[in-house]
Every structure is written in C-alpha cells, then in structure tokens.
C-alpha atoms as a PDB file:
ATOM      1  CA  UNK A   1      29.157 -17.875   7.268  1.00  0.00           C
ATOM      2  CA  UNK A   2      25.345 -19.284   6.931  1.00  0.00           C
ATOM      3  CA  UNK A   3      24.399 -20.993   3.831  1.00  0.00           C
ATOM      4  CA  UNK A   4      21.983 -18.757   1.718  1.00  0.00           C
ATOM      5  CA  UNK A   5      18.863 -20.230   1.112  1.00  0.00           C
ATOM      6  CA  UNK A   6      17.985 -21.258  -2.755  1.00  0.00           C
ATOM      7  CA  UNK A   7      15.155 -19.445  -3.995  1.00  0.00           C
ATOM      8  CA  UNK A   8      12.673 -21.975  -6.099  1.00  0.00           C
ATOM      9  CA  UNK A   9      10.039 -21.204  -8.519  1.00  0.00           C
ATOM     10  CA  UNK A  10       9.235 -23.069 -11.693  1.00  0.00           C
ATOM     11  CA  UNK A  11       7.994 -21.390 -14.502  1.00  0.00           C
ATOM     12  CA  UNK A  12       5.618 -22.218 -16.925  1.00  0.00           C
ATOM     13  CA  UNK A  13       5.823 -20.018 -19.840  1.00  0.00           C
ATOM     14  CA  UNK A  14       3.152 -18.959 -21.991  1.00  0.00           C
ATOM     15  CA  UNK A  15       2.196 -20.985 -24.582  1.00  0.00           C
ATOM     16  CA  UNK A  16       2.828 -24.447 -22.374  1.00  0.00           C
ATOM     17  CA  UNK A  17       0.500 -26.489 -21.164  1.00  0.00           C
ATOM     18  CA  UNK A  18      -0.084 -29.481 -18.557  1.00  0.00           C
ATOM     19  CA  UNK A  19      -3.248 -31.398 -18.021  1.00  0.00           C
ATOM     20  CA  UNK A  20      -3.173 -33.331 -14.701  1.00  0.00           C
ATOM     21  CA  UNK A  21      -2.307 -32.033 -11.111  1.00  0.00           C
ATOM     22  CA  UNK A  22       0.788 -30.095 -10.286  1.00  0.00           C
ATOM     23  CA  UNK A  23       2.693 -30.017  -7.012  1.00  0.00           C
ATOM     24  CA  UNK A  24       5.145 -28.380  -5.949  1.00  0.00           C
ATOM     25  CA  UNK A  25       7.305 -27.821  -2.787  1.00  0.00           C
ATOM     26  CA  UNK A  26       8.687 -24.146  -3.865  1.00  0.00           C
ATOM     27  CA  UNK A  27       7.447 -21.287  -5.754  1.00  0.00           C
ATOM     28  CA  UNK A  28       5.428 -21.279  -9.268  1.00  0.00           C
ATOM     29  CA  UNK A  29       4.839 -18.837 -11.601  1.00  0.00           C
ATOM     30  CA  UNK A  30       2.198 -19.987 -14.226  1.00  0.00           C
ATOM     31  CA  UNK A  31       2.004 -18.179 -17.631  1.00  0.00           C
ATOM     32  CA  UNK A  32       0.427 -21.028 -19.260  1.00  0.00           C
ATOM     33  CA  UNK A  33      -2.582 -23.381 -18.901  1.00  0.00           C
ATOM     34  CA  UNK A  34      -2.773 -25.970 -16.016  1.00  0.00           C
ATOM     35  CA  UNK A  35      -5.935 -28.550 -16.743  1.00  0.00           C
ATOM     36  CA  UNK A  36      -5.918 -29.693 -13.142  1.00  0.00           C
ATOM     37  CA  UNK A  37      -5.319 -28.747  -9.697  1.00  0.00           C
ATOM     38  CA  UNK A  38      -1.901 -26.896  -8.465  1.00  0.00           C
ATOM     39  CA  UNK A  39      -0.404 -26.836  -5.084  1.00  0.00           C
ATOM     40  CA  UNK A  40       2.942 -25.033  -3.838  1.00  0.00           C
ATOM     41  CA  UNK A  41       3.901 -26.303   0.098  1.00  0.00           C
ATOM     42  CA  UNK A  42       6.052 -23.139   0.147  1.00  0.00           C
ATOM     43  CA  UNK A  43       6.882 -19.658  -1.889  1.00  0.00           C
ATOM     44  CA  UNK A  44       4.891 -17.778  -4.262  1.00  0.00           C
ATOM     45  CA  UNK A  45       2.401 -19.363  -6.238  1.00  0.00           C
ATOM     46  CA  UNK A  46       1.926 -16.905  -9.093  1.00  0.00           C
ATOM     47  CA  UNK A  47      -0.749 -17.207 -11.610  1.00  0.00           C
ATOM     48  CA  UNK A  48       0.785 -14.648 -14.288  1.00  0.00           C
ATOM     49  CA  UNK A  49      -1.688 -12.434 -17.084  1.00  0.00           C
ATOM     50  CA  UNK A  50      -2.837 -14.818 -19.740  1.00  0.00           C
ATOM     51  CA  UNK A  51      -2.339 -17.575 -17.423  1.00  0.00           C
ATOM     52  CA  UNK A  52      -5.697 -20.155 -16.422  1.00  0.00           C
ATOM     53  CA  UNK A  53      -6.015 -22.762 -14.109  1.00  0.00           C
ATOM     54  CA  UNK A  54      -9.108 -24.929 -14.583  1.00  0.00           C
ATOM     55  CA  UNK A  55      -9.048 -26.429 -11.262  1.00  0.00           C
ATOM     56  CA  UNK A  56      -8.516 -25.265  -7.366  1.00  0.00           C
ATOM     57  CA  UNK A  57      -4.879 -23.823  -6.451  1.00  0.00           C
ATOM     58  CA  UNK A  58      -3.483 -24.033  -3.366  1.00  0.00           C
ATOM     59  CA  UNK A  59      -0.201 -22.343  -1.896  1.00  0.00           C
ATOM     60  CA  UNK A  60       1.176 -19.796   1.134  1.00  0.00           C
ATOM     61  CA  UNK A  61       1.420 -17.119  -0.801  1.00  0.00           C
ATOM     62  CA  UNK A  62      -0.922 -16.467  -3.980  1.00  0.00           C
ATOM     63  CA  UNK A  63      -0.963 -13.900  -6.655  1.00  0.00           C
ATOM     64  CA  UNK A  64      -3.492 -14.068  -9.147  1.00  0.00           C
ATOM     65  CA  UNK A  65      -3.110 -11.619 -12.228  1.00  0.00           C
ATOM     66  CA  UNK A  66      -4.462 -14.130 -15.094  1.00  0.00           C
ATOM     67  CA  UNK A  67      -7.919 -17.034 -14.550  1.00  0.00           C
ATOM     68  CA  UNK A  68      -8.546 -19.612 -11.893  1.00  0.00           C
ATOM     69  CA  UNK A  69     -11.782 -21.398 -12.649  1.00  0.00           C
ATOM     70  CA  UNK A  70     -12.025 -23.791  -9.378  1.00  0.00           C
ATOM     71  CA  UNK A  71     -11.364 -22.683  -5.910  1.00  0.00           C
ATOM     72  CA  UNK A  72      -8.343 -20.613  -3.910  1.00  0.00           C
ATOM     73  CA  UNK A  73      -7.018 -21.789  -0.936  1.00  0.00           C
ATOM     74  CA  UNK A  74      -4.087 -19.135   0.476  1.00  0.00           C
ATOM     75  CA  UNK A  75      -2.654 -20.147   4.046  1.00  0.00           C
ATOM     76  CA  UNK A  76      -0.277 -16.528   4.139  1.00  0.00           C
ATOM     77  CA  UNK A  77      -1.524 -13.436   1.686  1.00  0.00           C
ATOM     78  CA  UNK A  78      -3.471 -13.268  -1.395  1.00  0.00           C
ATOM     79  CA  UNK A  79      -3.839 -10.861  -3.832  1.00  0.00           C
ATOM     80  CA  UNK A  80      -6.313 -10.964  -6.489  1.00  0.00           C
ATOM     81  CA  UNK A  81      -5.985  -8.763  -9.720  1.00  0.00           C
ATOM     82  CA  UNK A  82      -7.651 -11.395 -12.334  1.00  0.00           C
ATOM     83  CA  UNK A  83     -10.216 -13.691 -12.372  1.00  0.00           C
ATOM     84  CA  UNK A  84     -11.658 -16.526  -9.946  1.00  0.00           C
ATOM     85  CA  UNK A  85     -14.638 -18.449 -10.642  1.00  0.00           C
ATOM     86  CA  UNK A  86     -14.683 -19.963  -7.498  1.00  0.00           C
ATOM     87  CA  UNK A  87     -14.636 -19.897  -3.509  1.00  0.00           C
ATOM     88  CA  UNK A  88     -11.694 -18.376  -1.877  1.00  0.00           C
ATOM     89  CA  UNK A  89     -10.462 -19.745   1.543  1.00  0.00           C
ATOM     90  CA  UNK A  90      -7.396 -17.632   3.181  1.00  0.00           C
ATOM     91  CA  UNK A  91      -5.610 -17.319   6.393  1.00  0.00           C
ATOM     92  CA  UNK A  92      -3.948 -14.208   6.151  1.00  0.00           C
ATOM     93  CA  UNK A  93      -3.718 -10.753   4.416  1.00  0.00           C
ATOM     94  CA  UNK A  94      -6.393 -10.277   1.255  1.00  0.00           C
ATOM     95  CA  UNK A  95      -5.459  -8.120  -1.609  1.00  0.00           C
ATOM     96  CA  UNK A  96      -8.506  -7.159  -4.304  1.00  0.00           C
ATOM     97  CA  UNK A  97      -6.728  -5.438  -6.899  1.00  0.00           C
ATOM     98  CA  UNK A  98      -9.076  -2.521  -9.053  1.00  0.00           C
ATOM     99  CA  UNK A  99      -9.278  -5.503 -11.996  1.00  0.00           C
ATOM    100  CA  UNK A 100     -10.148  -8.488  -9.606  1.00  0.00           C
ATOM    101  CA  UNK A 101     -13.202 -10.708 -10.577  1.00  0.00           C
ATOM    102  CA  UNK A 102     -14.821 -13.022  -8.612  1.00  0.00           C
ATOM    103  CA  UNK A 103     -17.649 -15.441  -9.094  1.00  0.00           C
ATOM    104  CA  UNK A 104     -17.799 -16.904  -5.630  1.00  0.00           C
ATOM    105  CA  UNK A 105     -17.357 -16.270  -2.070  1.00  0.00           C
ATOM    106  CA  UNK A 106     -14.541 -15.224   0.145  1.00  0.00           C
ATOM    107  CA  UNK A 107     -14.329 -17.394   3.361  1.00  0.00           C
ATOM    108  CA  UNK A 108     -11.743 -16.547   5.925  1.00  0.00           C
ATOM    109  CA  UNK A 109     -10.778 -19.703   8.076  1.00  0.00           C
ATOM    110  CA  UNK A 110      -8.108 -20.551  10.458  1.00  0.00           C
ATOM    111  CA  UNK A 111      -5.097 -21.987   9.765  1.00  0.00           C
ATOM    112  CA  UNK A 112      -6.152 -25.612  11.047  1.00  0.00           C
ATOM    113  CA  UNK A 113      -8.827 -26.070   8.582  1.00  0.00           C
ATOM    114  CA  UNK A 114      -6.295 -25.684   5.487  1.00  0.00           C
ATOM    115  CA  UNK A 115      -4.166 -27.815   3.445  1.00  0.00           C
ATOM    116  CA  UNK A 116      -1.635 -28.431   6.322  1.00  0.00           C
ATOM    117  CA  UNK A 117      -3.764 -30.078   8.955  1.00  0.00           C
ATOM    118  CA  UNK A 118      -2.463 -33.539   9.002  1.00  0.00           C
ATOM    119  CA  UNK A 119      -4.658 -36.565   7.342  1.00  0.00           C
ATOM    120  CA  UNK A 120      -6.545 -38.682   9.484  1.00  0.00           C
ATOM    121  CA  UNK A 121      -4.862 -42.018  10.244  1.00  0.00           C
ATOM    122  CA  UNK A 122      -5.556 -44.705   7.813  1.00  0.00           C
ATOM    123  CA  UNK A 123      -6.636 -47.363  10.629  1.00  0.00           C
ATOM    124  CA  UNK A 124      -9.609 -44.240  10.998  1.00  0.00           C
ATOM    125  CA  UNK A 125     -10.532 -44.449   7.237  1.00  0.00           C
ATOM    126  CA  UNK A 126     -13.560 -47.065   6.475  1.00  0.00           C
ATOM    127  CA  UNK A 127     -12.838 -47.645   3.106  1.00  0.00           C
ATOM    128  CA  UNK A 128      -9.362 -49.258   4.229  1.00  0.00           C
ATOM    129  CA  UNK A 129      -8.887 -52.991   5.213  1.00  0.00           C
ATOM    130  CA  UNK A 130      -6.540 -53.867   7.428  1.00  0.00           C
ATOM    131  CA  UNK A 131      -4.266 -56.928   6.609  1.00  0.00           C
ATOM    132  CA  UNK A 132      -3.249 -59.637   9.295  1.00  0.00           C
ATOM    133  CA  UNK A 133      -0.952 -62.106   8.742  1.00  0.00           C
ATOM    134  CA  UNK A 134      -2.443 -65.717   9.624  1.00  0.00           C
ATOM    135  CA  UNK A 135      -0.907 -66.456  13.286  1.00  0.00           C
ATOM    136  CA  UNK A 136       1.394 -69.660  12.805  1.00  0.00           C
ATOM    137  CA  UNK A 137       1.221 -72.569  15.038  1.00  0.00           C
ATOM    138  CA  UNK A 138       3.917 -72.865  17.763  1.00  0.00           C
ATOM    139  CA  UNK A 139       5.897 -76.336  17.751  1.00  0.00           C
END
C-alpha cells in the first residue's frame, strides 16, 4: 500500500491575532487578523469572512472571502469573494465572486516571475561583502 499524504492547514480562528509575517509550507485558513505578510509554499491559503490581512499574501491556491489590504500573489487559482485593496498577480485560473472588491489591478504573469523563481546568488548581490581568509605563509 502507498502512504496517504497528510493534509496541512493551520487555522487561525476568529478572534486571534498575529502581528509579524507568517509562513507556512501547507495550507492556512485565516479567520483572524494577520498584521504582516502571509505566505503558504503549498495548499490552500484561505482568507475566511471576518478575516484581514494588512499586508501582501502569497500562496498556490488562494481564496479570499474576508480583507486583504496589500497585494495577492496566486501561482495556481484564485478566487475572490471579499475585499483586496491591492494589486493581484496570478498564474492560473481567476475566480471574481458577485461580492468581490477590488481597489487595484489584476496582472496576469507567468509562472517565472512569482514567488518560486530562485534568488539571485549572493556573490551577485552588491550590498554583500565577501570574506577571505588572510593567505598564510608557507614554511
């Protein structure tokens, strides 16, 4: 027999908070208030009624029924039934429920430009000094 995968998600129930950035590497669903920026790497990242995000949110696949005030970045579908004060960048399927609300514009990019592309190698990064050791003298 095959193992079953385990189904993650992490829930945040209403009347919680969290103020700093949350991330994640399975599913969320967020009842409550998030005073910073949320990322899933996999799963559902659910942003329930009556829940607000006051930063950008990042995941495969994103469900907003509550308020994101910062931008939405969705590499799989999205489906919007709440609020977004901000851009939205997505990949894949788009979803605007008869409720959704958005103060900012929809880009569509490809799948390179999104959270996944990998970061540049630090050697490449100018703000970074490199650190040699002193060479020692041979005897």
């Amino acid at each position: 027999m095959k193992p079953q995968a385990t189904l993650n998600v992490t829930l945040l129930a209403a009347g919680s908070a969290i103020e700093g950035n949350l991330i994640l590497d399975h599913g969320l669903s967020l009842f409550g208030i998030v005073d910073g920026n949320v990322i899933t790497n996999d799963g559902l990242l659910h942003i329930g009624a009556g829940g607000l995000v006051k930063g950008q949110i990042e995941g495969e696949h994103v469900r907003v029924d509550g308020t994101v005030e910062g931008d939405v970045h969705a590499r799989g579908s999205l489906e919007i039934n709440g609020r977004v004060r901000g851009n939205i960048f997505y990949c894949g399927t788009i979803r605007l429920g008869e409720r959704a609300s958005i103060d900012g514009q929809l880009k569509r990019v490809s799948r390179e430009l999104t959270i996944e592309s990998e970061p540049a190698a630090i050697a490449e990064t100018p703000n970074v000094q490199s650190l040699q050791r002193p060479a020692t003298a041979a005897a």
